[in-house]
N, C-alpha and C. Protein backbone atom coordinates (compact mmCIF):
# COMPACT_ATOMS: atom_id res chain seq x y z
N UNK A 1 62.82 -81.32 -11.23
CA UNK A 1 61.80 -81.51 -10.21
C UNK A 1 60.76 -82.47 -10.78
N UNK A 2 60.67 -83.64 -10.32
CA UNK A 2 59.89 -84.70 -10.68
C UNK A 2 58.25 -84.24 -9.47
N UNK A 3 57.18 -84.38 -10.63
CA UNK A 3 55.50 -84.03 -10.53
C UNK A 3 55.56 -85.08 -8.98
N UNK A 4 56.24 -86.38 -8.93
CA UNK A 4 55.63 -87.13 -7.85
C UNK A 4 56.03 -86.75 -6.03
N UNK A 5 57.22 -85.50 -6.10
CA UNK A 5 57.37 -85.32 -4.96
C UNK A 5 56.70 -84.16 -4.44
N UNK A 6 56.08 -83.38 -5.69
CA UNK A 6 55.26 -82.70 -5.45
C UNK A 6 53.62 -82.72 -5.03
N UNK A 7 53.14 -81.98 -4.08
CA UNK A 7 51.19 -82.27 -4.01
C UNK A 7 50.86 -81.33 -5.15
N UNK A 8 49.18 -81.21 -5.18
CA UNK A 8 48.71 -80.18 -6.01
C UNK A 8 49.26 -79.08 -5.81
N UNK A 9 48.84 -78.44 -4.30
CA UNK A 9 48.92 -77.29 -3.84
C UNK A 9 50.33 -76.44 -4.10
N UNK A 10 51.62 -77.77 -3.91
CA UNK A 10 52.69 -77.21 -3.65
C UNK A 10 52.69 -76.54 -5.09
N UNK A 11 52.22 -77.97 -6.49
CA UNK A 11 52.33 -77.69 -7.95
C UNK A 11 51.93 -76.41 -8.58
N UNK A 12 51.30 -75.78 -7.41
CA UNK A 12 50.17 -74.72 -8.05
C UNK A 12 50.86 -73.28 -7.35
N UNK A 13 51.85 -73.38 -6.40
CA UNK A 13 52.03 -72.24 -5.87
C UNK A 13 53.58 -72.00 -6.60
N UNK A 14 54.05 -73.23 -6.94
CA UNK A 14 55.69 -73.18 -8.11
C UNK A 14 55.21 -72.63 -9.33
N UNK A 15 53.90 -73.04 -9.53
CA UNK A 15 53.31 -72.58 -11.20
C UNK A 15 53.15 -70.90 -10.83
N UNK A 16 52.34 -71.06 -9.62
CA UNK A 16 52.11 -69.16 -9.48
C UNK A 16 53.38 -67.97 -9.40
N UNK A 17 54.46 -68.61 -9.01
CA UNK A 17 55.50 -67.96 -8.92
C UNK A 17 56.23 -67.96 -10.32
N UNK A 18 56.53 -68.85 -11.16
CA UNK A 18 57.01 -68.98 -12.23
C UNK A 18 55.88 -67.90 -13.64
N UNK A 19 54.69 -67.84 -12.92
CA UNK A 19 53.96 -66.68 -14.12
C UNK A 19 53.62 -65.42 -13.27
N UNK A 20 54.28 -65.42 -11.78
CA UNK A 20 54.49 -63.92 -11.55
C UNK A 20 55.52 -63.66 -10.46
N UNK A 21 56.63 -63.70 -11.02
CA UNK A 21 58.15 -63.64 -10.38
C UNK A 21 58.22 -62.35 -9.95
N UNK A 22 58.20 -61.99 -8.42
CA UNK A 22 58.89 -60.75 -7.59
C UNK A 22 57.71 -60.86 -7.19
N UNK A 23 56.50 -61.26 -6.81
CA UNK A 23 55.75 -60.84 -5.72
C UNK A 23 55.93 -61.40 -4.24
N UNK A 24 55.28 -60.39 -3.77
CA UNK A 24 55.93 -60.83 -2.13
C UNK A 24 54.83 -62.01 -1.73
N UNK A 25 55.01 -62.29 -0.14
CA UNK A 25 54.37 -63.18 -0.01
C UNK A 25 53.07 -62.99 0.99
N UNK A 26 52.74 -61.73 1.02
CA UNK A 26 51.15 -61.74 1.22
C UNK A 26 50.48 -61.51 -0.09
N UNK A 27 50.67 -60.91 -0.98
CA UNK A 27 50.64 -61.08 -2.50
C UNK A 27 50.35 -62.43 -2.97
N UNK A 28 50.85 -63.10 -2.96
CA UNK A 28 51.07 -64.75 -3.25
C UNK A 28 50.09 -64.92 -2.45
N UNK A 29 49.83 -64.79 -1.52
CA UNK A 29 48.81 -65.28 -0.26
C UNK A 29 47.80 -65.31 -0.59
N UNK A 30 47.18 -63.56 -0.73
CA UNK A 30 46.08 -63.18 -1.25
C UNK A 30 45.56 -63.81 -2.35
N UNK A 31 46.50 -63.74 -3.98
CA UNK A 31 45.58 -64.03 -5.26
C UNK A 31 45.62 -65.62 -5.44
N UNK A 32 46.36 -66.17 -4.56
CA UNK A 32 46.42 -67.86 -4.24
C UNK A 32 44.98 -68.61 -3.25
N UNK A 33 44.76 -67.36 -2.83
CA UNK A 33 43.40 -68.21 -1.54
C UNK A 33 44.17 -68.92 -0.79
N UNK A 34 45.33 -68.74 -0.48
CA UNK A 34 45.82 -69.41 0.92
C UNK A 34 46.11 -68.77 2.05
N UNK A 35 45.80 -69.69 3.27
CA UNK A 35 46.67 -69.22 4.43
C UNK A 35 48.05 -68.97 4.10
N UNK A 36 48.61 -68.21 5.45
CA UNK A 36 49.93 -68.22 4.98
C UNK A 36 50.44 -69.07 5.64
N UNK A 37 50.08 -69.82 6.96
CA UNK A 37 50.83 -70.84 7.32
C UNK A 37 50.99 -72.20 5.65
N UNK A 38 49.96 -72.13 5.40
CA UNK A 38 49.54 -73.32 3.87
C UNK A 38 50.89 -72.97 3.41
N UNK A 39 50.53 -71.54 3.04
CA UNK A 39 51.81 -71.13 2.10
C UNK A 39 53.07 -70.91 2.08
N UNK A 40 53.37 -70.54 3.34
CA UNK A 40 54.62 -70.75 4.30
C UNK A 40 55.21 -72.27 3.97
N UNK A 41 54.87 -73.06 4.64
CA UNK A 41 54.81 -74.77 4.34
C UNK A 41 55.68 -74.48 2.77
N UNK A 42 54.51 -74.46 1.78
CA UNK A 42 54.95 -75.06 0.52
C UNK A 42 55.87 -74.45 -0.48
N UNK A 43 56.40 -73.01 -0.05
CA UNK A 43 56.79 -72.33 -0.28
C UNK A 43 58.58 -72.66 0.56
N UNK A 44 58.77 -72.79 1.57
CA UNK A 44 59.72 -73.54 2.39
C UNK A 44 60.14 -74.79 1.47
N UNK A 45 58.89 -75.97 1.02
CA UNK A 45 59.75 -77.01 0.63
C UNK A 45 60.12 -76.73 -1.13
N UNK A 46 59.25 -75.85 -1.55
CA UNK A 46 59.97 -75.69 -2.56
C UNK A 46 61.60 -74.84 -2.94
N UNK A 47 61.99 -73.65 -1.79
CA UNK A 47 62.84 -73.26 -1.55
C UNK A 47 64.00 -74.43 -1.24
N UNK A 48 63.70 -75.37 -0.38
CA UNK A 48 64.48 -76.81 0.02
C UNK A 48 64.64 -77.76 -1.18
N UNK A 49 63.61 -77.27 -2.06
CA UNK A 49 64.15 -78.41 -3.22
C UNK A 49 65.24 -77.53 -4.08
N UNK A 50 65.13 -76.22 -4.01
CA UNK A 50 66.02 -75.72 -5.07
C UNK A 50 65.12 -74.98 -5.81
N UNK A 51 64.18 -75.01 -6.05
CA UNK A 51 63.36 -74.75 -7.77
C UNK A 51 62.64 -73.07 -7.24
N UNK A 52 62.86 -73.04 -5.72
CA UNK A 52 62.26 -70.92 -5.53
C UNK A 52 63.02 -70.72 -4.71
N UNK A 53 63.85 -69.24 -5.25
CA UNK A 53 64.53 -68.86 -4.16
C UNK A 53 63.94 -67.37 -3.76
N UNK A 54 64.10 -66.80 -2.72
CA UNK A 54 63.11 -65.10 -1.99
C UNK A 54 64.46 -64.51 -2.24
N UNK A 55 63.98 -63.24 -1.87
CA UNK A 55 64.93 -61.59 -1.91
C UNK A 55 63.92 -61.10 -1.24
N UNK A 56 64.66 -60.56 -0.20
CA UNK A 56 64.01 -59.61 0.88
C UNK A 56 64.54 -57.76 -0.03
N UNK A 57 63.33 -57.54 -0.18
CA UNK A 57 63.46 -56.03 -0.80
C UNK A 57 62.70 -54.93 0.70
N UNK A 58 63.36 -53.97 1.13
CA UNK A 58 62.50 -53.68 2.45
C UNK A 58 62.00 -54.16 3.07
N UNK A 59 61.00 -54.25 3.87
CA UNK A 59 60.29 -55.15 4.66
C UNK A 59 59.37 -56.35 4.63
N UNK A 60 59.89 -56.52 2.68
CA UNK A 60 58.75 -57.36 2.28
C UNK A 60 60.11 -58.53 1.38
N UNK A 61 59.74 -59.57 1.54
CA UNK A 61 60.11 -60.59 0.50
C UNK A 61 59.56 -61.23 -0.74
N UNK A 62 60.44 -61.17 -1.55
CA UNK A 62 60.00 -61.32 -3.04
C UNK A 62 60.36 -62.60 -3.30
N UNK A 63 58.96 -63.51 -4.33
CA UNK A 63 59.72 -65.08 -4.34
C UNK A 63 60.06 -64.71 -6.14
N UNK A 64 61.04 -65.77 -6.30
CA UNK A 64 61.36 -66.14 -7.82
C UNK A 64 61.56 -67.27 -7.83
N UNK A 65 61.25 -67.82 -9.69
CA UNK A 65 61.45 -69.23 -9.74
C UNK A 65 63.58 -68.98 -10.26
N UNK A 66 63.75 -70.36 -9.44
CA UNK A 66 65.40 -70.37 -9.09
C UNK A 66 66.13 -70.28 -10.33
N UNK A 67 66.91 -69.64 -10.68
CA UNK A 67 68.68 -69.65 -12.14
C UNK A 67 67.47 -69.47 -13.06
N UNK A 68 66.70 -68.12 -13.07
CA UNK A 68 66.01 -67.68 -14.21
C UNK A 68 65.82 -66.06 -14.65
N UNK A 69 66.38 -65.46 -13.38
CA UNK A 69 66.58 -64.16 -13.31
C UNK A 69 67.88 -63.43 -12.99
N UNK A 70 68.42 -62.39 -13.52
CA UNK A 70 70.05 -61.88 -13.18
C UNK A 70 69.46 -61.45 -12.05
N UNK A 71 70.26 -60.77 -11.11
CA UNK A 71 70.12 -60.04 -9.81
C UNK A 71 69.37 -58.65 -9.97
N UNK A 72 69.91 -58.17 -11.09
CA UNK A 72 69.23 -56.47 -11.91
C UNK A 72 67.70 -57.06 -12.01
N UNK A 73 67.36 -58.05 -13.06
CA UNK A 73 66.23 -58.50 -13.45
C UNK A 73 65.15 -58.73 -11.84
N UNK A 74 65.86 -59.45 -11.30
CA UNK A 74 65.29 -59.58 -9.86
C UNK A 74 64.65 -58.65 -9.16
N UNK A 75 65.70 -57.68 -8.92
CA UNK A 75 65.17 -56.37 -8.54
C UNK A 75 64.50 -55.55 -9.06
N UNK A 76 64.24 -55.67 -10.30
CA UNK A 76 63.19 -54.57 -10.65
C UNK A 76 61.66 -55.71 -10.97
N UNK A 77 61.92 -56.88 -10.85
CA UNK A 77 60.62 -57.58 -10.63
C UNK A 77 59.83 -57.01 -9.46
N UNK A 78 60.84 -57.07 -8.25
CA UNK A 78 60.43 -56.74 -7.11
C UNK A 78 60.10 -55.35 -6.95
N UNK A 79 60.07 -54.49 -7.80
CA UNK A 79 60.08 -53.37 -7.82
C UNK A 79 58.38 -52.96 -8.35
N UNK A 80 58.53 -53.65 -9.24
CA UNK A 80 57.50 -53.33 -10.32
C UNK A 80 56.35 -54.66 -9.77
N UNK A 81 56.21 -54.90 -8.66
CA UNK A 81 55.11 -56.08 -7.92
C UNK A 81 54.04 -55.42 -7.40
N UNK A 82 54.55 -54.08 -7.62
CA UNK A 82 53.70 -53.19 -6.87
C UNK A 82 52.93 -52.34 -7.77
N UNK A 83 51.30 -52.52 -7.96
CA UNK A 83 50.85 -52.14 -8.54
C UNK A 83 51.35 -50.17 -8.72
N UNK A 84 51.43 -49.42 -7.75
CA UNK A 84 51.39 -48.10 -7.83
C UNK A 84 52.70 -47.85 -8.07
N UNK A 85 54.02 -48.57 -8.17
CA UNK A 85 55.05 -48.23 -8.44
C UNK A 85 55.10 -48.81 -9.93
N UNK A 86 54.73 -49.58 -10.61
CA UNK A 86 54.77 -49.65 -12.02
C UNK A 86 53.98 -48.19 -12.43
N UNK A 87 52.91 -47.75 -12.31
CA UNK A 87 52.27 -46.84 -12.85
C UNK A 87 53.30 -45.47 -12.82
N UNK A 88 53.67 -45.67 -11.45
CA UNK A 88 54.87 -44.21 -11.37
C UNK A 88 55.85 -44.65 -12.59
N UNK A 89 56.39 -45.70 -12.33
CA UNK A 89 57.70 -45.42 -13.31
C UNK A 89 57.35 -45.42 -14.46
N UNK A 90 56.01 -45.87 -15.34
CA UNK A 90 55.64 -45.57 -16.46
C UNK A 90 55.21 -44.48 -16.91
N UNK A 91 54.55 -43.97 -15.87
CA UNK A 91 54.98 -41.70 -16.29
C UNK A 91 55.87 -41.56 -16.27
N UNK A 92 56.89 -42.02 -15.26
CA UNK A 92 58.37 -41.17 -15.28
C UNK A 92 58.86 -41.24 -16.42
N UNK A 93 59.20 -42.63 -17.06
CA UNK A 93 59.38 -43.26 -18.60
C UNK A 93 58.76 -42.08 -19.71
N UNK A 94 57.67 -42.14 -19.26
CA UNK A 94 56.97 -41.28 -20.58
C UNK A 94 56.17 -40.16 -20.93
N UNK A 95 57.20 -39.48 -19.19
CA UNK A 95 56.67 -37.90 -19.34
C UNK A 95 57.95 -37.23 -18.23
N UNK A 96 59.04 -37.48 -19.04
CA UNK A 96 60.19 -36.47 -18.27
C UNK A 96 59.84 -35.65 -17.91
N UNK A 97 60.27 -35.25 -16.56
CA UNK A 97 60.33 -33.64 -15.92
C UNK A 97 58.68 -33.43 -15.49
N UNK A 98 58.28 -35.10 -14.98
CA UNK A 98 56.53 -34.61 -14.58
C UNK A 98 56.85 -34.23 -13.08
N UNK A 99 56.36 -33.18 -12.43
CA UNK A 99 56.17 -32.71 -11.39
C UNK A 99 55.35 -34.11 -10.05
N UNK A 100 55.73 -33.14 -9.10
CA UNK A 100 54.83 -34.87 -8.11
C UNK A 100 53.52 -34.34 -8.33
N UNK A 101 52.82 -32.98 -8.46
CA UNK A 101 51.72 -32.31 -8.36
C UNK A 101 50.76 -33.19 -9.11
N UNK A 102 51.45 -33.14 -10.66
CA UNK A 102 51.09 -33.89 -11.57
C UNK A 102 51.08 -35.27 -11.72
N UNK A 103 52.07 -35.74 -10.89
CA UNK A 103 51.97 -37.43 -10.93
C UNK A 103 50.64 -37.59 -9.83
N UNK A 104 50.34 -36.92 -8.81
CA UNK A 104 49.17 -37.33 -7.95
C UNK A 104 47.91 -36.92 -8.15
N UNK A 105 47.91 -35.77 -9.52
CA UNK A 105 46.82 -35.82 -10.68
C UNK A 105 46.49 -36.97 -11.59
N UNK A 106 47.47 -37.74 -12.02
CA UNK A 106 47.70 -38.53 -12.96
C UNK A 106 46.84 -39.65 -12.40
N UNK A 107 47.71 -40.50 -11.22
CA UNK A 107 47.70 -41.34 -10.69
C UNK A 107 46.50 -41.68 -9.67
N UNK A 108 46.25 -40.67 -8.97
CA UNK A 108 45.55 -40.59 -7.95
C UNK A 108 45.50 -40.56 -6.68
N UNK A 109 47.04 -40.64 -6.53
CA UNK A 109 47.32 -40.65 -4.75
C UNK A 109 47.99 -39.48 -4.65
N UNK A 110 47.85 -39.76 -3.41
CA UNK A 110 48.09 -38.38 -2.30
C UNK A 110 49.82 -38.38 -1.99
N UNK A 111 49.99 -36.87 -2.44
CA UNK A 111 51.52 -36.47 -2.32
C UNK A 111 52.09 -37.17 -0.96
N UNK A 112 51.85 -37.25 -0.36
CA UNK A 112 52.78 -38.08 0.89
C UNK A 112 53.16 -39.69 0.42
N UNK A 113 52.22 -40.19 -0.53
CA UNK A 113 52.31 -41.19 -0.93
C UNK A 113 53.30 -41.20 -2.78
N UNK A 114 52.86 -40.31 -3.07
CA UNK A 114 54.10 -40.27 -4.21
C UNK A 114 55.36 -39.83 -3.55
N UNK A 115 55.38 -38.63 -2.94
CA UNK A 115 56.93 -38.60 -1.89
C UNK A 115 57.20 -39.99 -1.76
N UNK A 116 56.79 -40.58 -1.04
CA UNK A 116 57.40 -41.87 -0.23
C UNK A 116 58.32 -42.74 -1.79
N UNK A 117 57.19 -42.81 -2.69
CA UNK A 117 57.58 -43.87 -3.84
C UNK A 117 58.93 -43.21 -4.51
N UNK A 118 59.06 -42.23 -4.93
CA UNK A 118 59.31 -40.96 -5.05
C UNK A 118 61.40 -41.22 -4.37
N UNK A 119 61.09 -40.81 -2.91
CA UNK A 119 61.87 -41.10 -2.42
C UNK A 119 63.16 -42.29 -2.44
N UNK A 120 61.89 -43.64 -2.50
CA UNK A 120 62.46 -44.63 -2.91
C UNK A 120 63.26 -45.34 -4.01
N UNK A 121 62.79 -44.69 -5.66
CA UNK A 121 63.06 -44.60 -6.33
C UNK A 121 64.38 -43.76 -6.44
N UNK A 122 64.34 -43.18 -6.24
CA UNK A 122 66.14 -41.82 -5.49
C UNK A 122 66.87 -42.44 -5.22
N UNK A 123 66.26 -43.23 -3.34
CA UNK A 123 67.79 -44.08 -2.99
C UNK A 123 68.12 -45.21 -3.80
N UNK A 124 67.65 -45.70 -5.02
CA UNK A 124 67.55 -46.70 -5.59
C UNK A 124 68.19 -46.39 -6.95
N UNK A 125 68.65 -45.06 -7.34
CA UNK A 125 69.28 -44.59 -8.06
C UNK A 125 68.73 -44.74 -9.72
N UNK A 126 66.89 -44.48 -9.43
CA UNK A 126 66.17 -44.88 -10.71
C UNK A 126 65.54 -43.43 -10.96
N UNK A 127 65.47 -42.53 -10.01
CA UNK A 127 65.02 -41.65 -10.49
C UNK A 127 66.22 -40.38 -10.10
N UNK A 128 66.06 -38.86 -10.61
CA UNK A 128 66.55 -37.66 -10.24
C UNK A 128 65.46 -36.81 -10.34
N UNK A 129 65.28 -35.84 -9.06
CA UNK A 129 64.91 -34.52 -9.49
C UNK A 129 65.76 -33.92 -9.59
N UNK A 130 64.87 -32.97 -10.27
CA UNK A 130 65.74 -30.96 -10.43
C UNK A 130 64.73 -29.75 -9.88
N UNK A 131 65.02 -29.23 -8.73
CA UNK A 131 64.39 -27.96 -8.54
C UNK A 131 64.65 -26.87 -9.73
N UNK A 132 63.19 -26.39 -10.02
CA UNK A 132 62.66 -25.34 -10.47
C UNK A 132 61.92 -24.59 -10.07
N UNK A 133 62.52 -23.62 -9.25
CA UNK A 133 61.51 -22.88 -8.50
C UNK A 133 60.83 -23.34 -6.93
N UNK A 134 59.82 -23.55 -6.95
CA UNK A 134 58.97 -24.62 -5.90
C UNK A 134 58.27 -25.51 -6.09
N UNK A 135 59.25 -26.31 -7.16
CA UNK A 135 58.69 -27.80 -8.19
C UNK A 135 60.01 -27.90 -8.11
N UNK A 136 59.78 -29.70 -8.06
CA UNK A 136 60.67 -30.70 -8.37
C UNK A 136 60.50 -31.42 -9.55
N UNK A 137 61.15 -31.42 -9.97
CA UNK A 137 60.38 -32.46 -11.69
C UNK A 137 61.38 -33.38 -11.55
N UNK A 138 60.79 -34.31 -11.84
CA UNK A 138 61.52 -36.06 -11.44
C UNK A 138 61.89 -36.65 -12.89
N UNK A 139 63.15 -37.45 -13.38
CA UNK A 139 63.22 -37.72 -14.49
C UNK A 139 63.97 -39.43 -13.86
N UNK A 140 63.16 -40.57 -14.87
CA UNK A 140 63.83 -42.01 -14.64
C UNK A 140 64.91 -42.07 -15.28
N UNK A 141 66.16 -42.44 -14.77
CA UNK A 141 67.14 -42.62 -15.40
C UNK A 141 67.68 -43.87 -15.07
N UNK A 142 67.01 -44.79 -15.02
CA UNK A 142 67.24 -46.70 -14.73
C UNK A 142 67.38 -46.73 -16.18
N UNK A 143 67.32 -48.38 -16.01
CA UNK A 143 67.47 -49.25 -17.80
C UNK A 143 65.84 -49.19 -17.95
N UNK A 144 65.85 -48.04 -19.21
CA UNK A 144 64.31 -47.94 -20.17
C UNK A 144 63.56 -49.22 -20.24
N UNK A 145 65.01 -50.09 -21.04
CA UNK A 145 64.19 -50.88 -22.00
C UNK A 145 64.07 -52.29 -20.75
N UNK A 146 64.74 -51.97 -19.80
CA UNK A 146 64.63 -53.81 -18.86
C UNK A 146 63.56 -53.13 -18.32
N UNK A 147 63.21 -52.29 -17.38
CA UNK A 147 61.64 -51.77 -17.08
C UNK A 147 60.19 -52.20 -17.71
N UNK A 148 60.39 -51.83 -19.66
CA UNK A 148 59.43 -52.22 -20.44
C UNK A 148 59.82 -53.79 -20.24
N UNK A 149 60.00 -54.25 -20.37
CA UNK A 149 60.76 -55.63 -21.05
C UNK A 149 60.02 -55.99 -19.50
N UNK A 150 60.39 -56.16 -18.53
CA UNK A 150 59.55 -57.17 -17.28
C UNK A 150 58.24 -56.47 -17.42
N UNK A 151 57.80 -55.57 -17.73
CA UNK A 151 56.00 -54.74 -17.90
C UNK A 151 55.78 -55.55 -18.57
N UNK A 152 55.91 -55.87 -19.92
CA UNK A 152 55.65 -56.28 -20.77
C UNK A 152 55.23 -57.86 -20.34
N UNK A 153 56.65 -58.62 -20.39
CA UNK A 153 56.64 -59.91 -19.83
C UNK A 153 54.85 -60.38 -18.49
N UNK A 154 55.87 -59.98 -17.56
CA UNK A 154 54.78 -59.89 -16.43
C UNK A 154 53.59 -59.29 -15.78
N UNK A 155 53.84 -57.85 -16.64
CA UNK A 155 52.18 -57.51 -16.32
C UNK A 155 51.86 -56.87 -17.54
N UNK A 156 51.80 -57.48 -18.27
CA UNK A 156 50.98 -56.93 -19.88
C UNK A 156 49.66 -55.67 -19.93
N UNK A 157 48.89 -56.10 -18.78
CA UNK A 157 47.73 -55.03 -18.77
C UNK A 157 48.26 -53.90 -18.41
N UNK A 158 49.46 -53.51 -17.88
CA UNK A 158 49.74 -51.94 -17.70
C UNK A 158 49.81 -51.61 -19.04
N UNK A 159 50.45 -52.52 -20.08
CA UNK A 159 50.95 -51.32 -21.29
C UNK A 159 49.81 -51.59 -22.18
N UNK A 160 48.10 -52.91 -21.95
CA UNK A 160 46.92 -52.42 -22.80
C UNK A 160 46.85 -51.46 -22.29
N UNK A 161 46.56 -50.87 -20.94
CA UNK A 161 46.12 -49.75 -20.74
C UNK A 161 46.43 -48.51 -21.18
N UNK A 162 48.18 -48.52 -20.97
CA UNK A 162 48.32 -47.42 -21.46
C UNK A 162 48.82 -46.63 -23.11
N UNK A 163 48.65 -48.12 -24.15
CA UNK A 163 47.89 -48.17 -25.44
C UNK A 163 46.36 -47.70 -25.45
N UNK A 164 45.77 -47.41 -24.92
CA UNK A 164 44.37 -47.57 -25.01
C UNK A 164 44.40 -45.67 -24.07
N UNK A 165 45.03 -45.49 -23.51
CA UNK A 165 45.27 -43.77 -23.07
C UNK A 165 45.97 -42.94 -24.25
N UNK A 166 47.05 -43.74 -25.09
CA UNK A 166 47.65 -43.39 -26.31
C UNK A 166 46.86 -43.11 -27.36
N UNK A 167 45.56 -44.29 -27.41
CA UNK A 167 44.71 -44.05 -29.04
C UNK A 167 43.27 -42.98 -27.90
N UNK A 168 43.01 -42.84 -26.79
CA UNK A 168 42.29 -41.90 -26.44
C UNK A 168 42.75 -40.60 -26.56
N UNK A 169 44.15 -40.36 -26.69
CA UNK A 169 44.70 -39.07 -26.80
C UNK A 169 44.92 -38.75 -27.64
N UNK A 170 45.13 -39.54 -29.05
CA UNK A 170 45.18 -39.33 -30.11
C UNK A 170 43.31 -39.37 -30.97
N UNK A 171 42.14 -39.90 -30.66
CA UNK A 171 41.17 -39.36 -30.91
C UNK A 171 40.27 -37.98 -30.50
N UNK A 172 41.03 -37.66 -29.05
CA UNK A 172 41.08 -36.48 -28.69
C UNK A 172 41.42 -35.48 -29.78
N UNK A 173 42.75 -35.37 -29.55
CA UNK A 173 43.10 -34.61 -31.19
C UNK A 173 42.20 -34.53 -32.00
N UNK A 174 41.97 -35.47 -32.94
CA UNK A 174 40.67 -35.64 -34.09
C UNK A 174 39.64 -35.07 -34.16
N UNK A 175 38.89 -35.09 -32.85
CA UNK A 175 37.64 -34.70 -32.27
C UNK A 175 37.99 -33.10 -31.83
């Protein structure tokens, strides 16, 4: 892709997608300051050149920059675009058998809203519960390490944060 068939705008929305692959496109919209007709437009001719291709994940479409992601990798970009579904699967990751009671202690949303994520994660074959009683305890059983591995990559501040809950829990102890 030669700089001269490109404008700024278009240059700047190929750059935004290439440093945050799987977000949808009111996402893109929003932290871009564009319309979406703007973005629609430049987003179209970059799809026409080749260099972004979308994945419709539910009702929302996810852009990526083009022959840089496997199909697995893809999908859990699109997965993890979502601020409240990274946070779930990083308890699930690193607190087997947490109850939803407890994930909407954790987290902060309201059980209809972890159900839903919850749910999704199920038909998606990333999570299992097990009844115990009148608790469900949910355990992730996706790929561990491709989960960390796009956290890491693409949104780094989930895992300062939850380094920084690790050395608070461990001065807890101390104290």
């Amino acid at each position: 892709m030669s700089g001269k068939e490109l404008n700024e705008t278009t240059k700047r929305v190929f750059e935004f997608i290439k440093e945050n692959p799987g977000l949808n496109f009111n996402e893109i919209s929003r932290r871009l300051g564009l319309a979406k007709g703007d973005l629609q437009y430049h987003i179209y001719k970059l799809e026409k050149m080749g260099v972004v291709k979308s994945k419709r994940s539910g009702l929302k479409r996810h852009y990526f920059p083009a022959g840089i992601f496997s199909e697995k990798e893809e999908d859990v970009l699109s997965l993890i675009s979502s601020e409240n579904m990274r946070e779930i699967i990083m308890y699930l990751i690193t607190n087997p058998g947490i109850t939803q009671k407890e994930l909407c202690e954790k987290i902060g949303l309201s059980p209809p809203t972890i159900n839903y994520y919850m749910s999704k994660l199920e038909k998606l074959g990333l999570v299992e519960g097990s009844r115990e009683g009148k608790f469900v305890r949910y355990y992730f059983v996706g790929d561990r390490e491709l989960f960390i591995k796009m956290i890491r990559n693409y949104h780094p501040s989930l895992l300062e944060r939850w380094a920084d809950r690790i050395v608070d829990i461990f001065l807890d102890f101390g104290g």
